[in-house]
Protein backbone atom coordinates (compact mmCIF):
# COMPACT_ATOMS: atom_id res chain seq x y z
CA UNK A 1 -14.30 -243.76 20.68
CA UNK A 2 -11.56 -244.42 18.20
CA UNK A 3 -8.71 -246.10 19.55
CA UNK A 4 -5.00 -244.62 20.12
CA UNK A 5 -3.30 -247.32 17.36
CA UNK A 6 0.54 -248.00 17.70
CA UNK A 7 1.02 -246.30 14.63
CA UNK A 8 -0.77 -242.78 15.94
CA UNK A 9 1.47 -243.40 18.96
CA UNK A 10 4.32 -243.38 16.81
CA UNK A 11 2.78 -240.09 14.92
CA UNK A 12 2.47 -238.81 18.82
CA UNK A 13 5.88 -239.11 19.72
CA UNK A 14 7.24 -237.07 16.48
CA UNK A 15 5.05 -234.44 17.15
CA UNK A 16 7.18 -232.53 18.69
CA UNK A 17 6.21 -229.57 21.34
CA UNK A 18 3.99 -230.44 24.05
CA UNK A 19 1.14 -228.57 22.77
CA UNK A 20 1.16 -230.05 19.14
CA UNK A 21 1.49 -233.84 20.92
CA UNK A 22 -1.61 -232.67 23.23
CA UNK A 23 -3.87 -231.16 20.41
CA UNK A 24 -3.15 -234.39 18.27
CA UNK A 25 -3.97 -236.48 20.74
CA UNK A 26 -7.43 -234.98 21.65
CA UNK A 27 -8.73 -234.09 18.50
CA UNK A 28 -8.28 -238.20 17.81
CA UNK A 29 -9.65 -239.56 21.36
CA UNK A 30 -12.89 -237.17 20.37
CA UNK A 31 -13.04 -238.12 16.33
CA UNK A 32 -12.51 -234.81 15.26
CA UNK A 33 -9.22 -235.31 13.37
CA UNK A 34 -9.75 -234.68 9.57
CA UNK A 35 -9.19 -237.36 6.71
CA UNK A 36 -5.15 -236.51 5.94
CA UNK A 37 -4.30 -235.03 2.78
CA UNK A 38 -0.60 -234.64 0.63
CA UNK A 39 0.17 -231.10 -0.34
CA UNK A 40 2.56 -231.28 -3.29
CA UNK A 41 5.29 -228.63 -3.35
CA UNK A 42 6.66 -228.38 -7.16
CA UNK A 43 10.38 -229.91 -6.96
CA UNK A 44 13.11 -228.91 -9.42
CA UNK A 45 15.58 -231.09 -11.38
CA UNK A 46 19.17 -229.81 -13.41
CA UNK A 47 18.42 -232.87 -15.18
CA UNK A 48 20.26 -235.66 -13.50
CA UNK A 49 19.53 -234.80 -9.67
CA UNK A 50 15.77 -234.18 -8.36
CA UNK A 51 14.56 -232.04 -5.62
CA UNK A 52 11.08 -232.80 -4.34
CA UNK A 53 9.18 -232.15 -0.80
CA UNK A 54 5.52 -232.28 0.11
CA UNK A 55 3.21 -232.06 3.32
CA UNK A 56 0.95 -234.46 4.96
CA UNK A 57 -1.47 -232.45 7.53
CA UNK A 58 -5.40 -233.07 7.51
CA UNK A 59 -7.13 -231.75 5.04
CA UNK A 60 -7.91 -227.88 5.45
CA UNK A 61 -11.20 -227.87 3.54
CA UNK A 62 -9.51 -225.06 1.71
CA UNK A 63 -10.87 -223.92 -1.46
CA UNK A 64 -10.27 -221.60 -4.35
CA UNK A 65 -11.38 -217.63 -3.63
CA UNK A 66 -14.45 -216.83 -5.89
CA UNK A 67 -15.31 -213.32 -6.84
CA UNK A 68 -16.83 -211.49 -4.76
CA UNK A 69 -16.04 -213.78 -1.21
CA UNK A 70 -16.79 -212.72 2.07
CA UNK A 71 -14.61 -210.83 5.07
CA UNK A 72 -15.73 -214.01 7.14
CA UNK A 73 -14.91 -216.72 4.34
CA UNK A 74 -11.31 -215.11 4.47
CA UNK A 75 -11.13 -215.04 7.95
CA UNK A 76 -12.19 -218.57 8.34
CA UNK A 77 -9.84 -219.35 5.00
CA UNK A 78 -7.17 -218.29 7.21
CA UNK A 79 -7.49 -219.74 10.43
CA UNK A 80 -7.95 -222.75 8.50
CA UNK A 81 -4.41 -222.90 7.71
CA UNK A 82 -2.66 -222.29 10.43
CA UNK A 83 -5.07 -224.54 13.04
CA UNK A 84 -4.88 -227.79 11.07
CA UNK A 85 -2.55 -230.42 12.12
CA UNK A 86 0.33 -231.48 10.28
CA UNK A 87 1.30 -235.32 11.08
CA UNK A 88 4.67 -236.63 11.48
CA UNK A 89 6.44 -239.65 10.94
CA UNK A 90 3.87 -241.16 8.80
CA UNK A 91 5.45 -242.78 5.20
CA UNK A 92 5.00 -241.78 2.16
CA UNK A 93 5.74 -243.30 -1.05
CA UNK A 94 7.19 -241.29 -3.83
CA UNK A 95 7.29 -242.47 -7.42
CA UNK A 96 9.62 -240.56 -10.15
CA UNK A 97 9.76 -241.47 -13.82
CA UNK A 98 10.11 -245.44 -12.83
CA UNK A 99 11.67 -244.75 -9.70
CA UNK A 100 10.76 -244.86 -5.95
CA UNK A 101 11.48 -243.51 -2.53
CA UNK A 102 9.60 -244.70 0.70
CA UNK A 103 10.18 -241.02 3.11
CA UNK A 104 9.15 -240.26 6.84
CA UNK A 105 7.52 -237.41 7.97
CA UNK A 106 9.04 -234.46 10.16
CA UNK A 107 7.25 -233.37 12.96
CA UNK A 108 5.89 -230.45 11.04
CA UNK A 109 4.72 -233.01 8.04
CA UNK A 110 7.17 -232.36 5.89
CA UNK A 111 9.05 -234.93 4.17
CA UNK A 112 11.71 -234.28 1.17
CA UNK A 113 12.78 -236.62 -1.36
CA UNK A 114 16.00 -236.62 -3.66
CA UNK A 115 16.79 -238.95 -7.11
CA UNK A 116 19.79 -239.21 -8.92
CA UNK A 117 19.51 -240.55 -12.79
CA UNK A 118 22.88 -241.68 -14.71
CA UNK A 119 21.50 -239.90 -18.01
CA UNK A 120 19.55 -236.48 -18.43
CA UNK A 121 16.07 -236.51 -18.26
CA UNK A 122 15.69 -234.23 -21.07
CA UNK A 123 17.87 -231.23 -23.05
CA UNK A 124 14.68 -229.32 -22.58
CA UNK A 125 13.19 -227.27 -20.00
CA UNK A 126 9.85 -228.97 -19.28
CA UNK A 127 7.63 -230.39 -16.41
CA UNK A 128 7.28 -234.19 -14.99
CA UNK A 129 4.49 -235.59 -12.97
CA UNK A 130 5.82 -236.72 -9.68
CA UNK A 131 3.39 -238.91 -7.36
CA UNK A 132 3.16 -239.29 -3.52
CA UNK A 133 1.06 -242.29 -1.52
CA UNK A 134 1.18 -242.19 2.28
CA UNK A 135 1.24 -246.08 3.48
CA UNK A 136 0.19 -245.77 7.45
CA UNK A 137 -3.29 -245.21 8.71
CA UNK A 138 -3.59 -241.86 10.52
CA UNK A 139 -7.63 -242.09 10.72
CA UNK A 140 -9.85 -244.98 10.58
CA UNK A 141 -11.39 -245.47 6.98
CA UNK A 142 -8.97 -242.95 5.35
CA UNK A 143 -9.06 -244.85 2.22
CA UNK A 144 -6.36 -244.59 -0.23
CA UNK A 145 -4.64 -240.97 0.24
CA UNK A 146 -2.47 -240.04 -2.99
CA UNK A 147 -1.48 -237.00 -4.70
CA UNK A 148 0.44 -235.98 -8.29
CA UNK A 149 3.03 -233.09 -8.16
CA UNK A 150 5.16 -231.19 -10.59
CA UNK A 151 8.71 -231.36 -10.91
CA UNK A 152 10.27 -228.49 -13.04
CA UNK A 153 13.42 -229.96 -15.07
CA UNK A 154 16.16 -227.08 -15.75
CA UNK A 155 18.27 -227.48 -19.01
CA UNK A 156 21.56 -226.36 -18.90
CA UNK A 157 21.27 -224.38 -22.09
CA UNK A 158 19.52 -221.75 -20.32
CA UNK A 159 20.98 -218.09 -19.77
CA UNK A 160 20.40 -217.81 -16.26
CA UNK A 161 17.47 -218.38 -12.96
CA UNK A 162 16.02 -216.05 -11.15
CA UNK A 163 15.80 -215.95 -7.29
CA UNK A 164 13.02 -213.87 -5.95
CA UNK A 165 11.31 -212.67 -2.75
CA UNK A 166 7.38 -212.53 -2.42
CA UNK A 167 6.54 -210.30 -0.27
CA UNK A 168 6.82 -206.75 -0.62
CA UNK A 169 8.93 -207.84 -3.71
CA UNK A 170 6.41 -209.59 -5.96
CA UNK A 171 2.92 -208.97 -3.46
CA UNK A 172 2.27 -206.19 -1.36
CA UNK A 173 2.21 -207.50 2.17
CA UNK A 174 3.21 -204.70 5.16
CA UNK A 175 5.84 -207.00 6.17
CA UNK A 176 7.30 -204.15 8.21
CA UNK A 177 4.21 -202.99 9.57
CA UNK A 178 2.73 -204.91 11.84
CA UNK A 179 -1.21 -203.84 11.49
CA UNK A 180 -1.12 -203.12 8.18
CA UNK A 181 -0.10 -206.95 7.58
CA UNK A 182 -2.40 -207.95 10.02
CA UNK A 183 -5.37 -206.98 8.18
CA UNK A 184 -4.11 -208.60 4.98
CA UNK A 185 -3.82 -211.50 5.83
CA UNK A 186 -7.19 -211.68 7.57
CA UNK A 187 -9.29 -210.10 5.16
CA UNK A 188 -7.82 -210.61 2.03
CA UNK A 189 -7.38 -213.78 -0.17
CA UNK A 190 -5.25 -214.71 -3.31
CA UNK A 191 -8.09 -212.94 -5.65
CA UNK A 192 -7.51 -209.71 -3.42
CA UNK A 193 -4.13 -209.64 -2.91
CA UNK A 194 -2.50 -207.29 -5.07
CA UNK A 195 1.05 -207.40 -6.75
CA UNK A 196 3.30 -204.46 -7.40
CA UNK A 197 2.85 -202.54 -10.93
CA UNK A 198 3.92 -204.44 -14.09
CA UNK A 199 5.08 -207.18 -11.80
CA UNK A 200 3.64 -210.29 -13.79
CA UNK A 201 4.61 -208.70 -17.05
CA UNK A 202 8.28 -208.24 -16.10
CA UNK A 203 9.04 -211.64 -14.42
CA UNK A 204 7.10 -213.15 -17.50
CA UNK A 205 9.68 -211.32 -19.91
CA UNK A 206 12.72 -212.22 -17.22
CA UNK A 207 11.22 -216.39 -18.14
CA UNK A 208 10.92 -215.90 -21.27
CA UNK A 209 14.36 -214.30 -21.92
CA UNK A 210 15.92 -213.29 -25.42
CA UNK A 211 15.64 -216.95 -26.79
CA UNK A 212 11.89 -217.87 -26.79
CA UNK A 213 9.70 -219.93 -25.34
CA UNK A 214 11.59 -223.38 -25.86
CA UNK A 215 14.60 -222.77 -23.16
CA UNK A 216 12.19 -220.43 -20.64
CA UNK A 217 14.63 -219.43 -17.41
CA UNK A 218 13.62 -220.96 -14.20
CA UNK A 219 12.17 -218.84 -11.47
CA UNK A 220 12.56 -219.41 -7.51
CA UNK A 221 10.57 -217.61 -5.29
CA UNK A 222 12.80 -217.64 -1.12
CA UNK A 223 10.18 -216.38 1.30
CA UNK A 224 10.20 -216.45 5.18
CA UNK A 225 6.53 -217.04 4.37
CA UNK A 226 5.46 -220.23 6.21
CA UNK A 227 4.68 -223.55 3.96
CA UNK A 228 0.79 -223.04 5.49
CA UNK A 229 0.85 -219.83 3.25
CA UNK A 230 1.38 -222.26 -0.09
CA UNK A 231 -2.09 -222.34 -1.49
CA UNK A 232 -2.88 -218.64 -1.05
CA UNK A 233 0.75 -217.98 -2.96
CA UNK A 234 0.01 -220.66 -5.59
CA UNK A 235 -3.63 -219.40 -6.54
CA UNK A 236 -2.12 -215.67 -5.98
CA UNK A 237 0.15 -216.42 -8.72
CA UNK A 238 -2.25 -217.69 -11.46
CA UNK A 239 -4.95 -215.06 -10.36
CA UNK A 240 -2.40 -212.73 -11.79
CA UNK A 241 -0.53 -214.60 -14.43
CA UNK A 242 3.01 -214.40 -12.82
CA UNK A 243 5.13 -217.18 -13.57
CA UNK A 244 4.80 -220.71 -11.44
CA UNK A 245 8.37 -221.29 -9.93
CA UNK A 246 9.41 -223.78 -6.83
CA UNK A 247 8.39 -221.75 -3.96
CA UNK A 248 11.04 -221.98 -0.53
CA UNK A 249 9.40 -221.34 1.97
CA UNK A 250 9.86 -221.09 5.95
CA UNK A 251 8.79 -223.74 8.28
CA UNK A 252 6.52 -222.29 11.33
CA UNK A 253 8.29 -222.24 14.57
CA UNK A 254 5.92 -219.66 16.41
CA UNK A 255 2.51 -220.90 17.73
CA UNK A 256 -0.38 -220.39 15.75
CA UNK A 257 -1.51 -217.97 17.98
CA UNK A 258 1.53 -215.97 16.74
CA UNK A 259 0.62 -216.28 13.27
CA UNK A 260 0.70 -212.21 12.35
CA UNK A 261 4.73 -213.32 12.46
CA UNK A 262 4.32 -214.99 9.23
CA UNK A 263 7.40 -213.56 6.87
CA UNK A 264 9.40 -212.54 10.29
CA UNK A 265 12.59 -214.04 12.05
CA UNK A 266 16.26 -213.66 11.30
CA UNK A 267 16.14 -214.73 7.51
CA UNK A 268 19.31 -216.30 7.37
CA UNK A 269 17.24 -219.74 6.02
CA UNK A 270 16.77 -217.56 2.91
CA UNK A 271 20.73 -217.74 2.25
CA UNK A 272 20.67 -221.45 3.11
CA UNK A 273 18.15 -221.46 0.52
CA UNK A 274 19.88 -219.75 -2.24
CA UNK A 275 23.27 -221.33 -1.27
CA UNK A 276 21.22 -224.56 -1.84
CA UNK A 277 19.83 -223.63 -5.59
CA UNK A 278 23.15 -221.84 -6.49
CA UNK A 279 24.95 -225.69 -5.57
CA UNK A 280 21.98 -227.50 -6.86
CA UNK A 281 22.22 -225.91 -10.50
CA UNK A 282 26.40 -225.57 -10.98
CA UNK A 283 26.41 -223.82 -14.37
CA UNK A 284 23.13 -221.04 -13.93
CA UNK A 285 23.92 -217.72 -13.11
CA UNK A 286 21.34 -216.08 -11.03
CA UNK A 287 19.03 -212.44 -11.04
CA UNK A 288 18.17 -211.82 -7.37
CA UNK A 289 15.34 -209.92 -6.65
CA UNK A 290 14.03 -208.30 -3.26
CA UNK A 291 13.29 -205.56 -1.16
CA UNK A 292 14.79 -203.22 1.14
CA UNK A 293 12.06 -203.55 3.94
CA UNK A 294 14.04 -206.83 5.57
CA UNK A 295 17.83 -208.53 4.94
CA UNK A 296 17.38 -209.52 1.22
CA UNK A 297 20.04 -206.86 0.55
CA UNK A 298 22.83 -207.99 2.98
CA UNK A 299 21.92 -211.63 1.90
CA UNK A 300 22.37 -211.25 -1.67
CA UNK A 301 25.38 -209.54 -0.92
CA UNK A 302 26.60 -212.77 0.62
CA UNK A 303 25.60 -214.61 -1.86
CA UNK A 304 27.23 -212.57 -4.05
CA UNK A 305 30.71 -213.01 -2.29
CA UNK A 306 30.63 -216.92 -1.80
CA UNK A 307 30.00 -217.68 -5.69
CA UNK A 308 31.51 -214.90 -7.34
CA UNK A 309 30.90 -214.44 -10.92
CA UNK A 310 27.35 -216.48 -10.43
CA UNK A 311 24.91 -213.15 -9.51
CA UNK A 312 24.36 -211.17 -13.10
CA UNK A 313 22.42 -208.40 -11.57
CA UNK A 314 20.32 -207.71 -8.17
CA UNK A 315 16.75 -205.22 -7.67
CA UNK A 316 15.82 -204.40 -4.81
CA UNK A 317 12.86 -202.58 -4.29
CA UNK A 318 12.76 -199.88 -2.14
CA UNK A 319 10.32 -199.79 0.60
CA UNK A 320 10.21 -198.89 4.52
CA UNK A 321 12.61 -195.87 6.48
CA UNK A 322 14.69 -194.10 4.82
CA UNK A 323 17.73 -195.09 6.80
CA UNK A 324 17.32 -198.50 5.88
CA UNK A 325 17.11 -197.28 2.14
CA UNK A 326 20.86 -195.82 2.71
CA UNK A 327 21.64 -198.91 4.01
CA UNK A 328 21.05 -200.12 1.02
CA UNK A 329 23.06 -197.80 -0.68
CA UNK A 330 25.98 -198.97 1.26
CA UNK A 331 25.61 -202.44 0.21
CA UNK A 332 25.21 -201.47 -3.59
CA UNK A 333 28.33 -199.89 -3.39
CA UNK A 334 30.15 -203.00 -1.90
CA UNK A 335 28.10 -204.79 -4.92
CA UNK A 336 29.73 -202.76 -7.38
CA UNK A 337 33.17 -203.63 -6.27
CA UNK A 338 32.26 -207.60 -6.87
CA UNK A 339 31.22 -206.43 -10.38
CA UNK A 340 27.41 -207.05 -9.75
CA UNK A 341 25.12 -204.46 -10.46
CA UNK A 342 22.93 -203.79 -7.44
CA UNK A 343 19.64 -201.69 -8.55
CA UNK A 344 17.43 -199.75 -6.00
CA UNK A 345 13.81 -199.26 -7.49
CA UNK A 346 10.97 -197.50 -6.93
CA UNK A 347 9.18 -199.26 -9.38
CA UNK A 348 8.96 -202.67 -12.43
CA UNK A 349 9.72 -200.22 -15.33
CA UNK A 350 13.29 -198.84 -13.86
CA UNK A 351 14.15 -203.03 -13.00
CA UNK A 352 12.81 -204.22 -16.77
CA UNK A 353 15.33 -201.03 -18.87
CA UNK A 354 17.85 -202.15 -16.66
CA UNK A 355 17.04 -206.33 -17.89
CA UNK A 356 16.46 -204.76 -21.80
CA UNK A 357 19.91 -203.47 -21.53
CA UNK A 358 21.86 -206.17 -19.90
CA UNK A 359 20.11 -208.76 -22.35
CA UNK A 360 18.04 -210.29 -19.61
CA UNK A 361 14.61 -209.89 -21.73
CA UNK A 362 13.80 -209.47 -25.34
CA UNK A 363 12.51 -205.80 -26.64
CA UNK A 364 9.71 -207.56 -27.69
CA UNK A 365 8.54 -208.18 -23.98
CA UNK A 366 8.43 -203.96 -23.10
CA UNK A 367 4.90 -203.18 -24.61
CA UNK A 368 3.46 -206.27 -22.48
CA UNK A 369 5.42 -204.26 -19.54
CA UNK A 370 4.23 -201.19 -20.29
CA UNK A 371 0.83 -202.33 -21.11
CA UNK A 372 0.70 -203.77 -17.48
CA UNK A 373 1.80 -201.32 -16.10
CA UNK A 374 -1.29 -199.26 -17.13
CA UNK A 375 -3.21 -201.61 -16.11
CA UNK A 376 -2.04 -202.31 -13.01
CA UNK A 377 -1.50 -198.59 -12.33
CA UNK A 378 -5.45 -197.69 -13.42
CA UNK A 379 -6.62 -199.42 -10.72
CA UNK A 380 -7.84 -198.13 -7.23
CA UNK A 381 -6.78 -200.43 -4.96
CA UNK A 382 -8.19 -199.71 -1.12
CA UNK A 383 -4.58 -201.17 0.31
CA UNK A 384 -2.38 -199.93 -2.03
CA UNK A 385 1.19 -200.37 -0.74
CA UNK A 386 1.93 -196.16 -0.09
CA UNK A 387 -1.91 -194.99 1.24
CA UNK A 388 -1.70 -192.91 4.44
CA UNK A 389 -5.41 -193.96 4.92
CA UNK A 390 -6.02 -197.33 4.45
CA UNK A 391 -8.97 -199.23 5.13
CA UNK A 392 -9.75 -202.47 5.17
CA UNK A 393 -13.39 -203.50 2.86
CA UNK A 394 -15.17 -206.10 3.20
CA UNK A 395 -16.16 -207.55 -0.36
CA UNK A 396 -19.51 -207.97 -0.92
């Protein structure tokens, strides 16, 4: 029987609730914990300062959706994620062009990391590797457990970012109906998922911008999403070319029996959030993007009012009851009086005249819009976002 080591008694104590402490401690007395793995979240850099986080949990045996995968595979895909163990207060190693932090843990696995260089990495937005090495022994055997990660470095040439929401923003999720959501999340996967119209087209065009591909504008996605959502977001975005951004997500605080609340609570860690980028990156000017089902409205408003001059435009799609929708209204009104132009839309192509107009993209990025639109619009999705008679299909 594998023994209880003073380091997994440390791991143990950070757990955190009861129940997490319990699981842990079980699922190591009977050798069923998995080998631990680091998830790599991309961090972000304005050039002199560097933003990175990561997870260490056991490894979810998740892997990418093929064509044609199974009700049960997504099912199982799911409950994957949210039954595996994160494991706190374990050390990691992380190791930045020539540079190194040792981090701990939280009890939900996370750990985040911060560097600070005297000169600027580069005048030019590109990519760095990052890598991660966790030094303690969670399992016997383990071997060496190391991962590489992305770190996006922002020049400050750039016109502006762009903060967006995921879901019912960039993916059609049901956030505000309960069911509906439900069955996504069981028995779809990132290949399945589907995006509003002319989504990928438009944010494409809002990173490329008017100058080209040389200074392309950064893009954030906030979510209340939970971190054990990452994969499925990550493989959901280059199943349907949208641009790769740092993702911000929410950490779980419900029990994983309460998982259906994935993208719920109060929200107000999505202003944190964007307080947090809008500090982080001093001289970029921001497009918000969101939805009306939720708060993004009354948080971008706030936003809007504690860095004024910083928010070049906001669209918000509209979704949900109608009285929220006026809400809405309201708020764009008290937009327009801080000089930021608040945009309800029912759809991509009313959000991407509004960007050609303002300068946000180029002309030359409409007939990919348009084009996508098509596309996107010839399809027969069985959960498209407005059906009255949805049904949920297994693939074959």
């Amino acid at each position: 029987m594998p023994i209880i080591t003073k380091t997994f008694r440390y791991i143990l104590r950070k757990a955190g609730s009861p129940f997490r402490r319990a699981r842990l401690w079980i699922k190591k007395r009977l050798g069923w914990l998995g080998i631990p793995t680091i998830e790599s979240y991309m961090g972000f850099s304005n050039g002199r300062d560097v933003f990175i986080s990561g997870n260490v949990m056991e490894d979810k045996g998740l892997e990418k959706p093929r064509p044609g995968q199974s009700l049960r595979s997504n099912m199982l895909a799911m409950f994957k994620r949210y039954v595996s163990d994160e494991i706190g207060g374990v050390r990691v190693k992380v190791s930045f062009l020539g540079k190194y932090e040792i981090v701990e843990t939280n009890e939900l696995g996370i750990f985040h990391c911060s560097f600070r260089f005297d000169e600027p990495i580069s005048p030019d937005n590109h990519f760095e590797e990052v890598h991660f090495e966790l030094l303690d022994e969670v399992v016997e055997d383990q071997g060496e457990i190391r991962a590489t990660g992305e770190v996006l470095v922002v020049s400050e040439k750039l016109s502006f970012g762009v903060v967006s929401d995921i879901d019912d923003t960039v993916m059609v999720s049901h956030s505000t109906k309960t069911l509906k959501k439900l069955k996504l999340m069981l028995f779809k996967n990132a290949r399945t998922r589907v995006p509003f119209e002319g989504v990928g087209a438009f944010y494409r065009a809002l990173r490329k911008g008017i100058d080209g591909q040389r200074h392309f504008n950064p893009v954030f996605y906030v979510s209340s999403s939970e971190w054990n959502l990452y994969d499925l977001l990550v493989d959901f975005f280059e199943f349907r070319n949208i641009p790769a951004g740092p993702l911000m997500l929410q950490e779980l605080e419900h029990s994983i029996f309460q998982f259906w609340k994935s993208g719920g609570g109060n929200h107000e860690h999505k202003l944190e959030k964007i307080r947090f980028l809008f500090s982080f990156f001093p001289k970029l000017d921001f497009v918000l993007i969101g939805d009306s089902g939720q708060r993004d409205p009354s948080l971008y408003l706030q936003a809007a009012k504690e860095c004024p001059g910083r928010v070049k435009a906001v669209y918000i799609r509209c979704i949900g009851k109608a009285h929220k929708n006026r809400q809405t209204l309201e708020i764009a009104r008290e937009m327009e009086k801080l000089n930021v132009p608040m945009l309800l839309i029912d759809n991509t192509e009313d959000a991407a005249r509004h960007a050609l107009m303002n300068g946000f993209i180029a002309p030359a990025s409409m007939p990919d819009i348009a084009r996508q639109l098509e596309e996107d619009h010839s399809f027969s999705f069985t959960d498209s976002f407005y059906s009255e008679n949805e049904q949920v299909i297994a693939d074959n």
